[in-house]
Protein backbone atom coordinates (compact mmCIF):
# COMPACT_ATOMS: atom_id res chain seq x y z
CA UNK A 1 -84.74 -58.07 -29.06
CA UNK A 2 -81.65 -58.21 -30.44
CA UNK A 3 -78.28 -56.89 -29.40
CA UNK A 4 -76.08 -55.10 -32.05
CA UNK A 5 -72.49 -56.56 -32.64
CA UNK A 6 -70.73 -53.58 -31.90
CA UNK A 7 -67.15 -55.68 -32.62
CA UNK A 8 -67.80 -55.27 -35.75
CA UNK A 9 -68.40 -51.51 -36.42
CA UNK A 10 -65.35 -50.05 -37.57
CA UNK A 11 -66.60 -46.61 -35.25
CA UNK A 12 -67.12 -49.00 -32.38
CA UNK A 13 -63.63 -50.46 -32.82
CA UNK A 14 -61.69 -47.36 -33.04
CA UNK A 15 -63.70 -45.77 -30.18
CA UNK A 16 -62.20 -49.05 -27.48
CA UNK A 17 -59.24 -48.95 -29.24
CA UNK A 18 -58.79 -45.43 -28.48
CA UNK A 19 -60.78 -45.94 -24.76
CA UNK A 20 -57.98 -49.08 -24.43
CA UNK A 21 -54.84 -46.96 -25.12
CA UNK A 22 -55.96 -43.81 -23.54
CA UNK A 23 -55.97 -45.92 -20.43
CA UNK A 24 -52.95 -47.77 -20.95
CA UNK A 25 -51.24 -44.46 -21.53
CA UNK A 26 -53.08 -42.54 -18.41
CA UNK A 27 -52.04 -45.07 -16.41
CA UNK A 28 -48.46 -45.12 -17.49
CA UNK A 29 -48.38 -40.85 -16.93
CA UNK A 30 -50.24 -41.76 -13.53
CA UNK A 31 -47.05 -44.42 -12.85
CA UNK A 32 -44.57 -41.95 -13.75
CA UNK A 33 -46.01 -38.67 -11.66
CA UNK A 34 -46.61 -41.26 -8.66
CA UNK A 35 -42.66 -42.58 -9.22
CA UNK A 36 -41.35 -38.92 -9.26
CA UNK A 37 -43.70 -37.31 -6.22
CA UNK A 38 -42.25 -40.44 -4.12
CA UNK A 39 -38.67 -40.37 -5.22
CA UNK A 40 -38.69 -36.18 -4.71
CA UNK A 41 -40.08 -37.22 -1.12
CA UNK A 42 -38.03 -40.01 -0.34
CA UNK A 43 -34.67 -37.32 -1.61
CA UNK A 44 -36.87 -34.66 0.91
CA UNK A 45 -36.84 -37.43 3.46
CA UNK A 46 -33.78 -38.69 3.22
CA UNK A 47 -32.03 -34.81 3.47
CA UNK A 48 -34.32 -34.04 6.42
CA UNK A 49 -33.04 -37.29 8.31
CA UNK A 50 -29.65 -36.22 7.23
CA UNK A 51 -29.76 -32.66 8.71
CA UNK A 52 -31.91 -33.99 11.99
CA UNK A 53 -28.96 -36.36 12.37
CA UNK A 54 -26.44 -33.48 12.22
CA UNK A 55 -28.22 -31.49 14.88
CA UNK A 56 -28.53 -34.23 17.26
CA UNK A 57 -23.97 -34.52 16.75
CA UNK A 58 -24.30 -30.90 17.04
CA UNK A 59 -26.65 -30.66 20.08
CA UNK A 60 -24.42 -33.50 21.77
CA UNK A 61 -21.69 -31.70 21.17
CA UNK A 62 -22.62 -28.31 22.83
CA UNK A 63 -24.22 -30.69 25.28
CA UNK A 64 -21.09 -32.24 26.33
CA UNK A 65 -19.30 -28.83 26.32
CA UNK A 66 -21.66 -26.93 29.03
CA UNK A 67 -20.78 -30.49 31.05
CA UNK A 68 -17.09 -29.91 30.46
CA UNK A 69 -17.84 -25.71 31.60
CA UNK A 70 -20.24 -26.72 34.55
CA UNK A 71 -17.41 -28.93 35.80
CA UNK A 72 -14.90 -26.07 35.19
CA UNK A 73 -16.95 -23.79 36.95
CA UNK A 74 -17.37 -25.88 39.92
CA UNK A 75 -13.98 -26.69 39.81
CA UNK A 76 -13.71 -22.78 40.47
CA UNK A 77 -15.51 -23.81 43.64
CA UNK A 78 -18.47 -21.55 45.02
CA UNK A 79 -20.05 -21.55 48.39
CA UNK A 80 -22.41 -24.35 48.86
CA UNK A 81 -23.51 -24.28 52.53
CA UNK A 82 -22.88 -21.92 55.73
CA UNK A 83 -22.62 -23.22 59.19
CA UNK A 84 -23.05 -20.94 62.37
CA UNK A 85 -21.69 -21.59 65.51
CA UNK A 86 -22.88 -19.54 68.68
CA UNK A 87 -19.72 -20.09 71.00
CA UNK A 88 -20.83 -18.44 74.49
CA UNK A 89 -24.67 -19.98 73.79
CA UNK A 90 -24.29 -21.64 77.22
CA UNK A 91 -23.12 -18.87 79.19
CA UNK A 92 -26.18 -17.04 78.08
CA UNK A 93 -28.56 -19.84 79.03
CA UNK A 94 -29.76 -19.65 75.31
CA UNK A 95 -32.03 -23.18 74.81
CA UNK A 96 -31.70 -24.93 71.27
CA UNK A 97 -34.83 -23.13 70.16
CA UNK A 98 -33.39 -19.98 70.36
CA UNK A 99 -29.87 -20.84 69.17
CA UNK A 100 -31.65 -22.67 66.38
CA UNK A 101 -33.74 -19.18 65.89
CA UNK A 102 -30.77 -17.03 66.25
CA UNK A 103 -28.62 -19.10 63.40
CA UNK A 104 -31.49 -19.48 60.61
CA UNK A 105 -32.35 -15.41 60.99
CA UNK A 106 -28.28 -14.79 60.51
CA UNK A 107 -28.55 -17.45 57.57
CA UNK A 108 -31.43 -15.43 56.36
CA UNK A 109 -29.08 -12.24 56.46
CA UNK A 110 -26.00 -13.45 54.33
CA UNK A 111 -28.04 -16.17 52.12
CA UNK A 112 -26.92 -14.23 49.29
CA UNK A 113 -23.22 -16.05 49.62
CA UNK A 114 -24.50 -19.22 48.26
CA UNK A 115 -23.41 -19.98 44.87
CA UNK A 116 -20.76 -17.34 45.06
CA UNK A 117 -16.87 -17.65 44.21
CA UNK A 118 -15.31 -18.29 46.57
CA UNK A 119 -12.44 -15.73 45.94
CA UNK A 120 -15.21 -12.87 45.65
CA UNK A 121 -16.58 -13.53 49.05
CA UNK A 122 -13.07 -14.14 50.55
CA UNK A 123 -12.14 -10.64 48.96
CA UNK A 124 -15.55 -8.80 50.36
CA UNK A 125 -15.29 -10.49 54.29
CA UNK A 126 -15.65 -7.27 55.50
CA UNK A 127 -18.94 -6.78 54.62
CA UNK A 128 -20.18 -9.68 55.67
CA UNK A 129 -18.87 -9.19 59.10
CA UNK A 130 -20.27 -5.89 58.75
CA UNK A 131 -23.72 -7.43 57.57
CA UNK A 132 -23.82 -9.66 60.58
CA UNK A 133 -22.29 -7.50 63.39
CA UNK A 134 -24.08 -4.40 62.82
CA UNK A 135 -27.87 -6.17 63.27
CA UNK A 136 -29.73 -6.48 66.02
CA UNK A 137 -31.56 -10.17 65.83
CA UNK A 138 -34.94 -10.17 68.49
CA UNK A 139 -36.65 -12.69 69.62
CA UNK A 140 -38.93 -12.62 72.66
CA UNK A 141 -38.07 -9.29 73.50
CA UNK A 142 -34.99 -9.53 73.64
CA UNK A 143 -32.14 -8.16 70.75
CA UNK A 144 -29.13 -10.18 70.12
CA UNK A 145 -26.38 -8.86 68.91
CA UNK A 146 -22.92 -10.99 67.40
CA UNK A 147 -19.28 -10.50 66.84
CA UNK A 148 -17.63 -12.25 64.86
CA UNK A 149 -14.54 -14.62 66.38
CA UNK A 150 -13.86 -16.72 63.65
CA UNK A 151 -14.70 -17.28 59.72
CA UNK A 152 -13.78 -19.82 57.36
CA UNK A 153 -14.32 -19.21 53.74
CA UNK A 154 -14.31 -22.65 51.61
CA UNK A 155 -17.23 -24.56 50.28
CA UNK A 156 -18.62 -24.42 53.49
CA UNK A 157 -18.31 -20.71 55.16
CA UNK A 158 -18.15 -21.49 58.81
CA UNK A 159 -18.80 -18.31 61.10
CA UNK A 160 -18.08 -18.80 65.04
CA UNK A 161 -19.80 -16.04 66.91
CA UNK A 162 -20.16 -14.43 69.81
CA UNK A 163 -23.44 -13.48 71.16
CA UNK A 164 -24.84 -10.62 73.53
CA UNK A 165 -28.42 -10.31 74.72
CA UNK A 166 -30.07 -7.16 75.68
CA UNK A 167 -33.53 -6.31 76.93
């Protein structure tokens, strides 16, 4: 059997000829589109990293401003803590369960001071010596009721009260 010498059909020739340059020219077109789809992408990229990198200044910035406000508004200074002091809580024989009782249900009553200005409750004092002297507190059967002696507005409103028991 004998192979025939396709080389030297002029069909033959022309047809890997043509075969040759049709992939020498599909693979330049193939070069090309791959060269533009990665330069458009890299451009793409390169705008995307670009804008990321002006939101991050941007977030930083507006970051660094609500820590410049927060310390303005505490600068403004609110009320953090309150502290009660029951001034006559010997005289009534009142143990430090009871005292201890007696000051978390009057925290309980005016907890909505925390966090406040400190020139909005110093303006409205009145009704929280109002919200405080006008409630009965029980425990055990017995109601306690307070007067105020002395407040202190600041940071820390400090109340010293006066307490009397009835059955």
């Amino acid at each position: 059997m004998h192979i025939p010498t396709y080389h030297k059909k002029k069909g033959w020739q022309r047809f890997f000829l043509g075969f040759f340059a049709g992939g020498i020219v599909a693979y330049c077109i193939l070069m090309f589109m791959h060269g533009a789809m990665y330069e458009r992408l890299y451009e793409k990229n390169y705008t995307l990293s670009s804008q990321v990198k002006e939101l991050e200044d941007l977030y930083d910035s507006l970051l660094q401003d609500q820590k410049d406000e927060n310390e303005e508004h505490k600068k403004q200074m609110t009320v953090e803590t309150i502290e009660i002091t029951i001034m006559n809580a010997d005289e009534l024989k009142l143990d430090r369960l009871i005292t201890h009782q007696l000051t978390e249900m009057i925290k309980q009553e005016i907890k909505y001071i925390i966090g406040k200005d400190i020139t909005i409750i110093s303006e409205s004092d009145q009704l929280l010596l109002s919200a405080i002297e006008n409630k009965a507190f029980s425990i055990d059967d017995f109601s306690y009721y307070f007067k105020v002696e002395k407040i202190t507005i600041s940071q820390t409103v400090k109340l010293q009260i006066i307490a009397k028991a009835s059955n």
